[in-house]
Protein backbone atom coordinates (compact mmCIF):
# COMPACT_ATOMS: atom_id res chain seq x y z
CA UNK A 1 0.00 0.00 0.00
CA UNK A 2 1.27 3.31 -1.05
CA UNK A 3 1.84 6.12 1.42
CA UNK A 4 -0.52 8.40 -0.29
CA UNK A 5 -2.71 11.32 1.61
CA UNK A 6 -5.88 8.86 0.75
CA UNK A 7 -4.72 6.30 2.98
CA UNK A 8 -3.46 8.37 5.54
CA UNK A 9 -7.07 9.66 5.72
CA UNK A 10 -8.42 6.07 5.84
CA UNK A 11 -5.97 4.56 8.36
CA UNK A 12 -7.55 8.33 10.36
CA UNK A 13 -10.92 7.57 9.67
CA UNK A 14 -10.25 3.86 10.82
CA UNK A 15 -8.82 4.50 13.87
CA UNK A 16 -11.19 7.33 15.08
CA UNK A 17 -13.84 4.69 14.45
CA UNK A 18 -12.03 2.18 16.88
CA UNK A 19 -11.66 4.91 19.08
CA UNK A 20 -15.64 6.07 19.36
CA UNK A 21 -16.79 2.00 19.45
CA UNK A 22 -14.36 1.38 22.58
CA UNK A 23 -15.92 4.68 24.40
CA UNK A 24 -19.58 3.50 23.84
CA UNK A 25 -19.05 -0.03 24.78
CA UNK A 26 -17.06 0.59 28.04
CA UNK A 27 -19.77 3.29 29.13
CA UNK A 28 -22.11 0.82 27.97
CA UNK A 29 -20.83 -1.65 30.51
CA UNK A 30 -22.70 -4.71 30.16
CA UNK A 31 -25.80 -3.60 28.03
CA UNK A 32 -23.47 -2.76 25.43
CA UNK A 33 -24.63 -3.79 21.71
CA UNK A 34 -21.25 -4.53 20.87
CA UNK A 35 -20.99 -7.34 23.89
CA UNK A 36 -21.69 -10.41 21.12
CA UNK A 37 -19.10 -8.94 18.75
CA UNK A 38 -16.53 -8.76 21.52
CA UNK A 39 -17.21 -12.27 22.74
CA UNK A 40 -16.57 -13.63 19.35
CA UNK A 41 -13.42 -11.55 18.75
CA UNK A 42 -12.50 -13.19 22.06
CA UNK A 43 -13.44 -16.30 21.70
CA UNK A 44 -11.56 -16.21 17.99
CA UNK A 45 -8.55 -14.57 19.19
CA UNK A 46 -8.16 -16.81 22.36
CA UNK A 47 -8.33 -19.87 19.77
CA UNK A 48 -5.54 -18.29 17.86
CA UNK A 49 -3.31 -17.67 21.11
CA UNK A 50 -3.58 -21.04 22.68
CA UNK A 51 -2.58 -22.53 19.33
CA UNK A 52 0.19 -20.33 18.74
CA UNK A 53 0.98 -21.01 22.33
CA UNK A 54 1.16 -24.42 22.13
CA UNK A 55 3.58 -24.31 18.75
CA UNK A 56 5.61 -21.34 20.47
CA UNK A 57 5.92 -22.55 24.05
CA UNK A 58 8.33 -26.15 23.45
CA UNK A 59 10.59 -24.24 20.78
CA UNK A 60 10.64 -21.71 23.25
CA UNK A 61 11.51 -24.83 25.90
CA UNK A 62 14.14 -26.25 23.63
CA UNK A 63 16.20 -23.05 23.34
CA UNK A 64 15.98 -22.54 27.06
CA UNK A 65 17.53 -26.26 27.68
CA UNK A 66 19.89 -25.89 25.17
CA UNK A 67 20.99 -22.51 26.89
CA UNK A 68 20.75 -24.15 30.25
CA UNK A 69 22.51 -27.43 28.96
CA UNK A 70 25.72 -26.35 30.43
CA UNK A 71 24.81 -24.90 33.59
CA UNK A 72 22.77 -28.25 34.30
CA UNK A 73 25.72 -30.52 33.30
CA UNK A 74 27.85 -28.65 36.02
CA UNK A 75 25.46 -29.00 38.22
CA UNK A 76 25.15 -32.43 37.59
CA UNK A 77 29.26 -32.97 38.05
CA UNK A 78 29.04 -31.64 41.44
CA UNK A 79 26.26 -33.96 42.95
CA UNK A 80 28.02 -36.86 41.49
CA UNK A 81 31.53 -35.76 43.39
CA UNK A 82 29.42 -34.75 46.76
CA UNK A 83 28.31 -38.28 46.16
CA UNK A 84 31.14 -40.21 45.92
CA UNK A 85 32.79 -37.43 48.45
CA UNK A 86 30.30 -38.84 50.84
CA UNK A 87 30.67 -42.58 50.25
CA UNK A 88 34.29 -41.78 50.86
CA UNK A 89 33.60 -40.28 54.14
CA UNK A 90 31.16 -43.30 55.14
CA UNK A 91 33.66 -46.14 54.72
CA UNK A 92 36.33 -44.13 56.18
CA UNK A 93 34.29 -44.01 59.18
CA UNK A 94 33.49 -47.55 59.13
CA UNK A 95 37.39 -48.30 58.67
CA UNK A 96 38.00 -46.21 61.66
CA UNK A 97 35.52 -47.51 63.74
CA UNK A 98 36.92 -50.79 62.89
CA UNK A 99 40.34 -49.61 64.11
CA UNK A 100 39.36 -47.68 67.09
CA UNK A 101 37.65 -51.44 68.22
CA UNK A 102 40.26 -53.36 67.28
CA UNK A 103 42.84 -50.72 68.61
CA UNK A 104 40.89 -51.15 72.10
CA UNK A 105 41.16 -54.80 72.25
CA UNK A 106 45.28 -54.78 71.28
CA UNK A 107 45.46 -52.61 74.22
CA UNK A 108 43.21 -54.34 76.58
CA UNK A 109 45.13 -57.41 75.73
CA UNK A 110 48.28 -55.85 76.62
CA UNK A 111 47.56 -53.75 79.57
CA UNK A 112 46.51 -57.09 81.05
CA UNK A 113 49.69 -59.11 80.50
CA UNK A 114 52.00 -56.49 81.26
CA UNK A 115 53.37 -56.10 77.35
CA UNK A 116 54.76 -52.82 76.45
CA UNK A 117 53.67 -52.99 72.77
CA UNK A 118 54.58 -50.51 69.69
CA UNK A 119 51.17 -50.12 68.05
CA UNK A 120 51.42 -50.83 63.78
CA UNK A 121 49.08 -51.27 60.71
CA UNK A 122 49.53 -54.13 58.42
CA UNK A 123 50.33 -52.39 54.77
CA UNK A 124 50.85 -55.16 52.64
CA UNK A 125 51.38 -58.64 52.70
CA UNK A 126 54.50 -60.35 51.52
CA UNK A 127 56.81 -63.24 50.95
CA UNK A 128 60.28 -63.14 52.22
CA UNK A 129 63.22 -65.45 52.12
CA UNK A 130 62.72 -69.05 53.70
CA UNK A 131 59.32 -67.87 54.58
CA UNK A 132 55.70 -68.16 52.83
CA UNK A 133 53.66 -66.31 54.80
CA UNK A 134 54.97 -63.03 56.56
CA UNK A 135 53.32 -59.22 56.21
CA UNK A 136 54.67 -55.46 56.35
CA UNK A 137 53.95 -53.26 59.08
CA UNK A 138 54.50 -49.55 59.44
CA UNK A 139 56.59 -49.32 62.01
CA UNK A 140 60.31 -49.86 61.91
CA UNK A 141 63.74 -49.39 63.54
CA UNK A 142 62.98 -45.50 64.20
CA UNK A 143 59.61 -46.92 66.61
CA UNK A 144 62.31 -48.91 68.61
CA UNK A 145 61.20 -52.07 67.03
CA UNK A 146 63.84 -54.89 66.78
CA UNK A 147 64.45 -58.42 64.78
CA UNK A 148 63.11 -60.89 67.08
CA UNK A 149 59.77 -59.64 68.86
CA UNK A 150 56.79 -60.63 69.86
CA UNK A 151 53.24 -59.48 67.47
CA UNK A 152 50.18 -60.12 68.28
CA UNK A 153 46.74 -58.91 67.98
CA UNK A 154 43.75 -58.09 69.64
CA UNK A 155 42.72 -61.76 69.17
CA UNK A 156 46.15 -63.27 69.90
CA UNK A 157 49.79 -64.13 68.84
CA UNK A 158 50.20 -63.21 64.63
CA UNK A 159 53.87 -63.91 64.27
CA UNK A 160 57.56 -62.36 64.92
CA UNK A 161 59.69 -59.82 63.66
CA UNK A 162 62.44 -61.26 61.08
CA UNK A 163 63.58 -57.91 59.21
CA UNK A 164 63.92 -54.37 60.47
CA UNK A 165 63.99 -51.20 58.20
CA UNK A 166 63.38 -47.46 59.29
CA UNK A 167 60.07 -47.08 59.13
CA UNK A 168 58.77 -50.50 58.32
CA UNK A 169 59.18 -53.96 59.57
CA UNK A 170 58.73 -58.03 58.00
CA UNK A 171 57.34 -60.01 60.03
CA UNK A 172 56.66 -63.85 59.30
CA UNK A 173 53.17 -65.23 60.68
CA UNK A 174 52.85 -67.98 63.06
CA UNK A 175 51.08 -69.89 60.33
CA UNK A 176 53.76 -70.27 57.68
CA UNK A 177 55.04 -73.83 57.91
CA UNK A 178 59.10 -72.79 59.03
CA UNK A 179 57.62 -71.52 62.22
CA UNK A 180 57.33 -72.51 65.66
CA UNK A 181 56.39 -71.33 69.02
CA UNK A 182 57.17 -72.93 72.25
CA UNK A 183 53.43 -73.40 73.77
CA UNK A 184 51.51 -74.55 77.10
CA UNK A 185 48.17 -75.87 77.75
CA UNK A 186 45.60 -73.81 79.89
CA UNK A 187 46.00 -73.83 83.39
CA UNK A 188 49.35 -77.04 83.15
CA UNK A 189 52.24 -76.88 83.35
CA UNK A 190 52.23 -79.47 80.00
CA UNK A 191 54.36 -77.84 77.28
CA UNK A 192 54.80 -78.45 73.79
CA UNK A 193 55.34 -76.76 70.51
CA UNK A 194 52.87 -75.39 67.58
CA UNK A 195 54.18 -75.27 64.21
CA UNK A 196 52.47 -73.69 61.24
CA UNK A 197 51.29 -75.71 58.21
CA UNK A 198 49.82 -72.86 55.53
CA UNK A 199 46.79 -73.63 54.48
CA UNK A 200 45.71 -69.74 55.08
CA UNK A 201 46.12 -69.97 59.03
CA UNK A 202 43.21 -72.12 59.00
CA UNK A 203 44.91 -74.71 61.73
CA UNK A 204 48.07 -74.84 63.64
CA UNK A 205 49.74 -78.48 64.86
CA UNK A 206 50.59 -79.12 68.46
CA UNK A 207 52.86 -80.86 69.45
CA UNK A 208 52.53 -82.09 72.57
CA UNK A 209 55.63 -83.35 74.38
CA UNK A 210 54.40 -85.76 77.14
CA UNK A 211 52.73 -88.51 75.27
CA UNK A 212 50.30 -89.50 78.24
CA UNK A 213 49.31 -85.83 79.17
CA UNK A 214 45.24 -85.70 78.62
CA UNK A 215 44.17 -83.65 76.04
CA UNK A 216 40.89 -83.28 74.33
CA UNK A 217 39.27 -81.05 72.00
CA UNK A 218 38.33 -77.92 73.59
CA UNK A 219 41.24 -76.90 75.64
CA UNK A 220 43.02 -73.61 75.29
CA UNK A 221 46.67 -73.01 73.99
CA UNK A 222 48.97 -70.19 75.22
CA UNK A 223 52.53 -69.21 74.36
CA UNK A 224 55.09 -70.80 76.96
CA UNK A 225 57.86 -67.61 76.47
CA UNK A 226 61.51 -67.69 75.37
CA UNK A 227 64.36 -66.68 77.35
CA UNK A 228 64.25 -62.93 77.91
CA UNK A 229 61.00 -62.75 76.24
CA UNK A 230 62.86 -63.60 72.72
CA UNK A 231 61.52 -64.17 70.12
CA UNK A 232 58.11 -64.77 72.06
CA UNK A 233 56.90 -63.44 75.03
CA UNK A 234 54.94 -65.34 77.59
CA UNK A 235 50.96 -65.73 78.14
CA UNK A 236 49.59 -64.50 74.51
CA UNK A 237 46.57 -67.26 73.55
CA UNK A 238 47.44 -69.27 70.42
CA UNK A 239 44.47 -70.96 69.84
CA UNK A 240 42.07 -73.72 70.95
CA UNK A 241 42.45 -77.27 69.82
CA UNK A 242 40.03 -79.23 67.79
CA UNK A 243 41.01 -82.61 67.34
CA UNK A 244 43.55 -84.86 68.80
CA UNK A 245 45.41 -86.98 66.24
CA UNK A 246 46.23 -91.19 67.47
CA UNK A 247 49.92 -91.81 67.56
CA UNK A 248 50.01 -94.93 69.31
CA UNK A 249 53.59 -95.47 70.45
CA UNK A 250 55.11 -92.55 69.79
CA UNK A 251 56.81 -90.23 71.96
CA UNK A 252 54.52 -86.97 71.82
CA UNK A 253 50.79 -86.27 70.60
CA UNK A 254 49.98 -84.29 68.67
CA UNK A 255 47.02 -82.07 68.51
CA UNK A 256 45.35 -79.31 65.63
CA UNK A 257 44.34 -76.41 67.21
CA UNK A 258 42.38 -73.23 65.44
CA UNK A 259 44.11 -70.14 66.14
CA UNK A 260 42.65 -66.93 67.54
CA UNK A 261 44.12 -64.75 65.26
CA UNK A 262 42.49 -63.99 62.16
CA UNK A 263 45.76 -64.40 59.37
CA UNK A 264 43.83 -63.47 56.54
CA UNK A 265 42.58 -60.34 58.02
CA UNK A 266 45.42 -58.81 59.87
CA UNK A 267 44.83 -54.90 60.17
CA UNK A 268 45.97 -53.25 63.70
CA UNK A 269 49.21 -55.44 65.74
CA UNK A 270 51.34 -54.53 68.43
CA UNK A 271 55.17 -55.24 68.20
CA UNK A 272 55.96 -56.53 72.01
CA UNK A 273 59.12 -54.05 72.93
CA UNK A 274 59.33 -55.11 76.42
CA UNK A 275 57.83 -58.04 78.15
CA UNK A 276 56.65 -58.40 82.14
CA UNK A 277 59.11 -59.37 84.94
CA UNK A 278 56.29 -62.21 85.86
CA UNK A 279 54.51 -64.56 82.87
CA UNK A 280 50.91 -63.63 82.94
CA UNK A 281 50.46 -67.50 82.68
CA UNK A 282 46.39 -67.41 81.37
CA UNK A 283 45.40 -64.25 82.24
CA UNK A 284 44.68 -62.77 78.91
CA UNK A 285 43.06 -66.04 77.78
CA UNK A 286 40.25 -65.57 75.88
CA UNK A 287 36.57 -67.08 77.52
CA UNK A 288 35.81 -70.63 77.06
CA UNK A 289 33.13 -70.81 74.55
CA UNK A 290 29.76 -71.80 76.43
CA UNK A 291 28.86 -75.33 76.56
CA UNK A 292 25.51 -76.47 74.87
CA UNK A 293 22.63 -76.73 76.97
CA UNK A 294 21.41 -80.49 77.78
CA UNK A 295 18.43 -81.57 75.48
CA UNK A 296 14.98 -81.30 78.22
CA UNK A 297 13.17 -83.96 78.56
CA UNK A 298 9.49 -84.15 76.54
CA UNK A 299 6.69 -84.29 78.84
CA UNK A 300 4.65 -87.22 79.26
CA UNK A 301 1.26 -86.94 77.40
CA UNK A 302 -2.18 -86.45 79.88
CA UNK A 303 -3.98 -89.63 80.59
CA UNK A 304 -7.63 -89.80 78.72
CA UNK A 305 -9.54 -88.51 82.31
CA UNK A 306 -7.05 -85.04 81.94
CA UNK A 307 -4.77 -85.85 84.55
CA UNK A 308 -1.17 -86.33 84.08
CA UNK A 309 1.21 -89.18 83.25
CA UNK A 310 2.62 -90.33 85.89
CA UNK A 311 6.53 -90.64 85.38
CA UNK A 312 7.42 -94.18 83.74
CA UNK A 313 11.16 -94.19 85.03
CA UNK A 314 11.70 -97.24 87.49
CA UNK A 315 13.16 -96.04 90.68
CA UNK A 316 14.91 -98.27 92.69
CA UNK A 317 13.38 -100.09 95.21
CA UNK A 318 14.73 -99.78 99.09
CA UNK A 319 16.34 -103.14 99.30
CA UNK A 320 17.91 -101.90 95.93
CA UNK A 321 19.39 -98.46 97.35
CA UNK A 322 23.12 -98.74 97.66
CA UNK A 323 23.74 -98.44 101.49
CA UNK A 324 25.29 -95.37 102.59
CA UNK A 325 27.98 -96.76 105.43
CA UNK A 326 27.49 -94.55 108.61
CA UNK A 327 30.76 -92.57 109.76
CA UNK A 328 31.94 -95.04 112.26
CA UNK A 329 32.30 -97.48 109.39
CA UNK A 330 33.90 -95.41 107.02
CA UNK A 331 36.39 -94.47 110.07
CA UNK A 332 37.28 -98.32 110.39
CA UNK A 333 38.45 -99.19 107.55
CA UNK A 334 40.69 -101.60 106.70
CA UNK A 335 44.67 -101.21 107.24
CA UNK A 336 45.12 -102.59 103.16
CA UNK A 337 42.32 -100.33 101.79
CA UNK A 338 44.20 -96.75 102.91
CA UNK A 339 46.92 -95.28 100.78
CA UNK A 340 50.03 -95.43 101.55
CA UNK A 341 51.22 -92.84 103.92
CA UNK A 342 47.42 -92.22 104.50
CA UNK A 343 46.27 -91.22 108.72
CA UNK A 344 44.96 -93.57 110.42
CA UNK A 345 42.17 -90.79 111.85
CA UNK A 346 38.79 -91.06 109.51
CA UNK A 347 38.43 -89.13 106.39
């Protein structure tokens, strides 16, 4: 359309016309004539906004993710590194709760024997010379630890110290099949000597020295000591025996015990630097595990009237009771029947 003076004029005439229809129909309020004309205008322009609404509004989403794309990947980063921050932080905890506990027990152990100890970490495990089984430790020459000492655990003895660096130690485990440990059986004086066979620490062999000392599964091993406390010191629990091998014959028995000590799972040891004047003999033994309760006895079933059974186990009749021999007979007995060297005054 050309810019003329005619359709300046119109686009006048056009607009003064809009301008004169909105004036009567607001004063007009509701009784306004033009009232159905502007409910059609709005009822065709709202049609044409939703729709162009609804074509507008996802392009309109797209550009604002692909604007927002970066912000959100950042954003995304972070959570994933608080994340693993945090699952960090939780099994650090647990690994530190783990060593505070097993910590407390090294030193419970110890404080009760009378060990002076060196506390250490296990850092790797490791073969060494002549020996299968031995581990690292973090402590070395610079923590006054020494070739030759005691290590044990919370649980009980792990091994002894065969190489010495500054800051780090070898030490070969009880279980590795060149080892061996003077021991003693719980509360004896029978002696003997475990030696380790590999299989993982899983069982130790003890050798027991006097072939007709009694021993059963059950009973409790504890280190006997060296001289001077070297290489092992006195009292730490070995293990508890499981089965008693036949040796018919021989000189010694022998015995496989299961040790206390965990060798697969070594964490937190002490390194013995000094060992009690006095052998805590069993004090630091661990408790005997509780024996199994006897099966009861099932209760007899009510007769058909509702009372009970009445028990069925035969008790002896009176001329069946063993007599029990009054104290004036048990005083006069027999000259052959007492022991030798036994009083002649009643028991």
């Amino acid at each position: 359309m050309k810019d003329t003076r005619r359709a300046r004029v119109s686009l006048g005439l056009l607009l003064a016309a809009a301008l004169v229809l909105m004036t009567v129909d607001h004063r007009a309020g509701d009784d306004s004539p033009l009232g159905s004309l502007r409910g059609v205008g709005t009822t065709l322009f709202g049609t044409a906004e939703s729709a162009g609404a609804g074509v507008v509004r996802p392009v309109g989403r797209f550009f604002e993710t692909m604007v927002g794309a970066p912000d959100a990947q950042r954003r995304i980063d972070a959570l994933s590194a608080e994340n693993q921050r945090l699952r960090r932080d939780l099994v650090a905890q647990s690994l530190d709760r783990r060593h505070s506990t097993e910590l407390r027990r090294l030193l419970g152990v110890a404080g009760t024997a009378g060990y002076k100890i060196v506390t250490a970490q296990v850092i790797a495990r490791r073969g060494t010379p002549g020996f299968e089984e031995a581990v690292e430790l973090d402590v070395g020459g610079a923590d006054g630890v020494r070739p030759e000492m005691t290590v044990l655990n919370g649980d009980g003895l792990v091994g002894r110290v065969v190489h010495v660096g500054t800051s780090t130690s070898t030490v070969v485990l009880l279980s590795d099949p060149a080892s061996a440990a003077g021991a003693r059986l719980e509360g004896s004086n029978e002696i003997g000597v475990v030696h380790g066979i590999g299989e993982s620490g899983r069982q130790l062999r003890f050798r027991l020295l006097d072939s007709t000392a009694q021993i059963v599964p059950g009973r409790r091993i504890v280190s006997f000591g060296s001289q001077r406390g070297v290489p092992y010191v006195a009292g730490v629990p070995i293990g508890v025996v499981e089965r008693v091998e036949a040796t018919p014959g021989e000189l010694t028995r022998i015995a496989y015990a299961r040790p206390y000590a965990d060798f697969t799972a070594l964490d937190v040891v002490g390194v013995v630097v000094q060992s009690p004047r006095r052998g805590p003999r069993d004090a630091v033994r661990p408790a005997a595990p509780p024996k199994p309760a006897a099966p009861s006895k099932p209760a007899a079933p009510p007769r058909p009237d509702g009372s009970p059974e009445p028990d069925a186990s035969p008790r002896p009749e009176a001329s069946e009771r063993p007599a029990v021999p009054d104290r004036a007979e048990v005083t006069q007995q027999p000259e052959a029947l007492r022991g030798p060297g036994a009083p002649g005054e009643g028991i």
